[in-house]
C-alpha atoms as a PDB file:
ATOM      1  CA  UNK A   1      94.561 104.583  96.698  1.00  0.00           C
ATOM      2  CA  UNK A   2      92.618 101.389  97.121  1.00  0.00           C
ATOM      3  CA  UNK A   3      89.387 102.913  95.772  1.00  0.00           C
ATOM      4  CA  UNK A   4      88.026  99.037  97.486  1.00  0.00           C
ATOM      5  CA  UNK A   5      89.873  97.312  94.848  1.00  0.00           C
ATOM      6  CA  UNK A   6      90.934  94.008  96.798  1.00  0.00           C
ATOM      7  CA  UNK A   7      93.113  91.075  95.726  1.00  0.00           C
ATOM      8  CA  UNK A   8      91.849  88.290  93.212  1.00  0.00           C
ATOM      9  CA  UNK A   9      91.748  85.605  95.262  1.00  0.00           C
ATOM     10  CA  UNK A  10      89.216  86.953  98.112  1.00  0.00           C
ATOM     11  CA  UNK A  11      86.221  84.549  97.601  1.00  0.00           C
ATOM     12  CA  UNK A  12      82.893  86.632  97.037  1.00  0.00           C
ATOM     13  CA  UNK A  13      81.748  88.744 100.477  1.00  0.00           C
ATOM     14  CA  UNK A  14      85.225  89.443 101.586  1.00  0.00           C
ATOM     15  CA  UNK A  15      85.988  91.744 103.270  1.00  0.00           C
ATOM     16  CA  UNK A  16      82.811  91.096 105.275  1.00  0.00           C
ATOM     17  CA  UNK A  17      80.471  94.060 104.661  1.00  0.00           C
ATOM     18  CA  UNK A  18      80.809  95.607 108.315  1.00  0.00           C
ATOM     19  CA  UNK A  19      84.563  96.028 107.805  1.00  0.00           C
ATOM     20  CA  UNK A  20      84.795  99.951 107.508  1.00  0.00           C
ATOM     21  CA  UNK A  21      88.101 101.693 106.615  1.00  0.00           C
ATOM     22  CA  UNK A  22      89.321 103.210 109.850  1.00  0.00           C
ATOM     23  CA  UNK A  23      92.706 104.957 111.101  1.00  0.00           C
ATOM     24  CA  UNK A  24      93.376 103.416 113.700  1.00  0.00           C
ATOM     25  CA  UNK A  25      96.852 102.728 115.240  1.00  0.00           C
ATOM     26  CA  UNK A  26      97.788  98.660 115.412  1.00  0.00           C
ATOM     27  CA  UNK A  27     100.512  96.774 116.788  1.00  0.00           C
ATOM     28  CA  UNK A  28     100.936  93.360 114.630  1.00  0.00           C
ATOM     29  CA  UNK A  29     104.047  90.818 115.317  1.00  0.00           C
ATOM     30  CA  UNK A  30     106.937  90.714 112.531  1.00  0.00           C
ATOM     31  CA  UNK A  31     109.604  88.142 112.530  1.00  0.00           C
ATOM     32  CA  UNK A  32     112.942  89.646 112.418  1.00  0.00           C
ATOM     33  CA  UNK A  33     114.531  93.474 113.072  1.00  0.00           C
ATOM     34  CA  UNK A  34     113.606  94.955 110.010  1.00  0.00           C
ATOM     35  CA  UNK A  35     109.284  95.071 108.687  1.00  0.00           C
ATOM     36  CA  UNK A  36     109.162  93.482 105.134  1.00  0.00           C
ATOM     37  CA  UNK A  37     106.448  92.950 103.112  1.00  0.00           C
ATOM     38  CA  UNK A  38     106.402  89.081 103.918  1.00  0.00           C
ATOM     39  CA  UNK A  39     104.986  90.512 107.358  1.00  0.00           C
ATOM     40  CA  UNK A  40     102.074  91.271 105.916  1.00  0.00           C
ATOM     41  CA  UNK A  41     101.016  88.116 104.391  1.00  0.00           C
ATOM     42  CA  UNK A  42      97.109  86.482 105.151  1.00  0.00           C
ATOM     43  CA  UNK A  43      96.999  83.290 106.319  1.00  0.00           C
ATOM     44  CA  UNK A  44      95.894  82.238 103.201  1.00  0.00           C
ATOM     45  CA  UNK A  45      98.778  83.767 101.493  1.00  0.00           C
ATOM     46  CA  UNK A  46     101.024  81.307 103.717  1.00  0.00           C
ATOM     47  CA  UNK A  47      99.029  78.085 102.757  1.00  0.00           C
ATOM     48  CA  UNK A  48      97.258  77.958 106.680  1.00  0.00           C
ATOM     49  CA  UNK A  49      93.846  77.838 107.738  1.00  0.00           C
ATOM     50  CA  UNK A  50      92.871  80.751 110.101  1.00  0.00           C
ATOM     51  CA  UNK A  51      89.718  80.454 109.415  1.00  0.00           C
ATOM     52  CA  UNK A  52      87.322  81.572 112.412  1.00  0.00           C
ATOM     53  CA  UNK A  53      84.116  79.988 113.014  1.00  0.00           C
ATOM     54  CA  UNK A  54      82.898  83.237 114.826  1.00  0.00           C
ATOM     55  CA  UNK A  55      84.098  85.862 112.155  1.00  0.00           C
ATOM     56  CA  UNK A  56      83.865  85.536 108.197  1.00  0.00           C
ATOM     57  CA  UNK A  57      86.679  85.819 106.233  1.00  0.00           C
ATOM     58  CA  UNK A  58      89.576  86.205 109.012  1.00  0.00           C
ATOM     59  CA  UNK A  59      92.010  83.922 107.381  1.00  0.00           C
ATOM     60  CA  UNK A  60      92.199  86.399 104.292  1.00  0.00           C
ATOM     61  CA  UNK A  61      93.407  89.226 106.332  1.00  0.00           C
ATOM     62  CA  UNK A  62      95.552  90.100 108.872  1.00  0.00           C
ATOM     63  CA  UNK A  63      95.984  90.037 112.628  1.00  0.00           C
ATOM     64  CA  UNK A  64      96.296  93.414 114.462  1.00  0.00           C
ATOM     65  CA  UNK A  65      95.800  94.447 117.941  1.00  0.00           C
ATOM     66  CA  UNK A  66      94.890  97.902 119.624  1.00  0.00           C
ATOM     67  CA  UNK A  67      96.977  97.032 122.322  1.00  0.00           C
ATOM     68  CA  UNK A  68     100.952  96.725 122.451  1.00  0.00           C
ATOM     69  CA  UNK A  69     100.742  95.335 126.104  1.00  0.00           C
ATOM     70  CA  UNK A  70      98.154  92.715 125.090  1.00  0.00           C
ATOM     71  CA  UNK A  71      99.875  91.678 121.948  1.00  0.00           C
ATOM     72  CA  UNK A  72     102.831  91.065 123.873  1.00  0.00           C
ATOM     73  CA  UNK A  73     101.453  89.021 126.468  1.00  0.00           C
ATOM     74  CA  UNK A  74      99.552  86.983 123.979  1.00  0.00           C
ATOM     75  CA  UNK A  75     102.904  86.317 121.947  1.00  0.00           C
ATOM     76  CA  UNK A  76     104.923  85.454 125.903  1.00  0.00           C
ATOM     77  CA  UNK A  77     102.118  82.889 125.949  1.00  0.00           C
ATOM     78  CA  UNK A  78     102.667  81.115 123.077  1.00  0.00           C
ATOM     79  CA  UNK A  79     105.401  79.121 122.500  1.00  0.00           C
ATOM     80  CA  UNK A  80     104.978  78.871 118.549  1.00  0.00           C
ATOM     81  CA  UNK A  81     104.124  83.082 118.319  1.00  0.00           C
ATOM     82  CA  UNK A  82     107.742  83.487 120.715  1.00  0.00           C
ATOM     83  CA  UNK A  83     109.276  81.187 118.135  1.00  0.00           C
ATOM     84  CA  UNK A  84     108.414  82.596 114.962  1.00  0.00           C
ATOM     85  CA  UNK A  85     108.058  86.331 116.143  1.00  0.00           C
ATOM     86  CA  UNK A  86     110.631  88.128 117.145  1.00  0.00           C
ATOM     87  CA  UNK A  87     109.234  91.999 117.144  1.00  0.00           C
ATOM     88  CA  UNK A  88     106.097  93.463 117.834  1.00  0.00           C
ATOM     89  CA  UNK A  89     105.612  96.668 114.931  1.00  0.00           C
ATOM     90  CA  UNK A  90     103.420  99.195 115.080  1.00  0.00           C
ATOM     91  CA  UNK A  91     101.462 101.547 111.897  1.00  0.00           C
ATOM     92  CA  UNK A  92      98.493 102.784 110.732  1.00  0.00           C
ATOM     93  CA  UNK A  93      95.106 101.082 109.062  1.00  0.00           C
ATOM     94  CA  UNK A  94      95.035 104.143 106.568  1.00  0.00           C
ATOM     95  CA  UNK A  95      91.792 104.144 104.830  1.00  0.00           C
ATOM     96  CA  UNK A  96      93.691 104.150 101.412  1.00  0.00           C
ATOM     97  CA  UNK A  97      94.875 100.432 102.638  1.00  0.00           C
ATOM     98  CA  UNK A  98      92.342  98.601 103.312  1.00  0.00           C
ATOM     99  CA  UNK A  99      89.059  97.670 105.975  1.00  0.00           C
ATOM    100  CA  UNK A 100      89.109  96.353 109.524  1.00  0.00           C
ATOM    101  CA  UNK A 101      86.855  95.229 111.516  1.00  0.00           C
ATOM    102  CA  UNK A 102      87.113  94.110 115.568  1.00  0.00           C
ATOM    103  CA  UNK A 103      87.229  90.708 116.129  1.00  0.00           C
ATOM    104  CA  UNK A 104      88.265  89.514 119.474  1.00  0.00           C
ATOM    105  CA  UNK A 105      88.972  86.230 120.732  1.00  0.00           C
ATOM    106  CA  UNK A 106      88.987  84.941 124.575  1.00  0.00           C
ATOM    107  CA  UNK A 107      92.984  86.270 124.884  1.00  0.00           C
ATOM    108  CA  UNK A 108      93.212  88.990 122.352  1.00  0.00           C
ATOM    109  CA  UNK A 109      89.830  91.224 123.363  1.00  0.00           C
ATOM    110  CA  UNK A 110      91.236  93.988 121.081  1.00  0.00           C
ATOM    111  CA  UNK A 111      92.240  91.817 118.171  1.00  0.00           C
ATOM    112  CA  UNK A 112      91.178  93.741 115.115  1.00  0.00           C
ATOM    113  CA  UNK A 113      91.301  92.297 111.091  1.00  0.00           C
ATOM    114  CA  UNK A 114      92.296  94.196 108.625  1.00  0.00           C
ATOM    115  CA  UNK A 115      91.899  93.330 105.001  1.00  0.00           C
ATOM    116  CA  UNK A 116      94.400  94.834 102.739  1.00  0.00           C
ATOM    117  CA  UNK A 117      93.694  96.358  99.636  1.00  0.00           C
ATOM    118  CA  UNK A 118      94.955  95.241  96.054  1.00  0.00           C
ATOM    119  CA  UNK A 119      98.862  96.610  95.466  1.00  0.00           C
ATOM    120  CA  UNK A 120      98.580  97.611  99.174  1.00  0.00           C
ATOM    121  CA  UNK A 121     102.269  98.151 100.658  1.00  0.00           C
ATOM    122  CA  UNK A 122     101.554  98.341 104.376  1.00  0.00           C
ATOM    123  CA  UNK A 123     105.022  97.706 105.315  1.00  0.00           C
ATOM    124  CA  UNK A 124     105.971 101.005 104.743  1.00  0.00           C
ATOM    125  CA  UNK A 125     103.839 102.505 107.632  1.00  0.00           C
ATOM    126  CA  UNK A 126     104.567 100.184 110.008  1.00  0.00           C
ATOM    127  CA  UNK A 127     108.063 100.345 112.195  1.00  0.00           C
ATOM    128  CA  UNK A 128     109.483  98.034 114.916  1.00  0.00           C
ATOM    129  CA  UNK A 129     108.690  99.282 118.667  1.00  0.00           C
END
């Protein structure tokens, strides 16, 4: 249980305070045929900038969306998402894992963050459509 123990390196304020721990059921995109835990990494895990000028925070957790179909058109669009992602997988936010919070951009209006707890171990939730 996460008990809102979160990893070291978030920065003070992160998760943003109107994250809330919600089950909800996500679809995130995974890069081969089986879900590993390096498919759940933050962008700032990977060394990238993600950071969002509308949303706090988004770069130190992860991109999920409510919808499958949406998630899927949004990955046909993009030439670099096509490239690097080969599955779309789908799981739970179980409150035990972490806090999301909905923040949508102009193509992904049901794009969600979630910020994973500390020792979190999402991957094992989460299974290839």
């Amino acid at each position: 249980m996460c008990e809102r123990q979160y990893p070291d390196f978030f920065p003070v304020g992160c998760p943003p305070s109107d994250a809330k721990p919600m089950e909800i059921r996500v679809y995130r995109l995974v890069q081969g045929n089986t879900i590993t835990k390096e498919d759940f990494k933050s962008f700032i895990e990977e060394g990238r900038n993600g950071s969002n000028p509308k949303f706090s925070f988004t770069e130190y957790g992860l991109s999920v969306n409510l919808k499958h179909e949406e998630l899927r058109n949004y990955r046909r669009a993009v030439p670099a998402l096509r490239k690097k992602f080969k599955n779309i997988a789908y799981g739970i936010t179980y409150k035990d894992k972490g806090v999301v919070k909905s923040t949508p951009s102009a193509k992904q209006e049901n794009h969600y963050t979630w910020w994973l707890c500390k020792d979190a171990e999402p991957e094992s939730d989460f299974f290839i459509l």
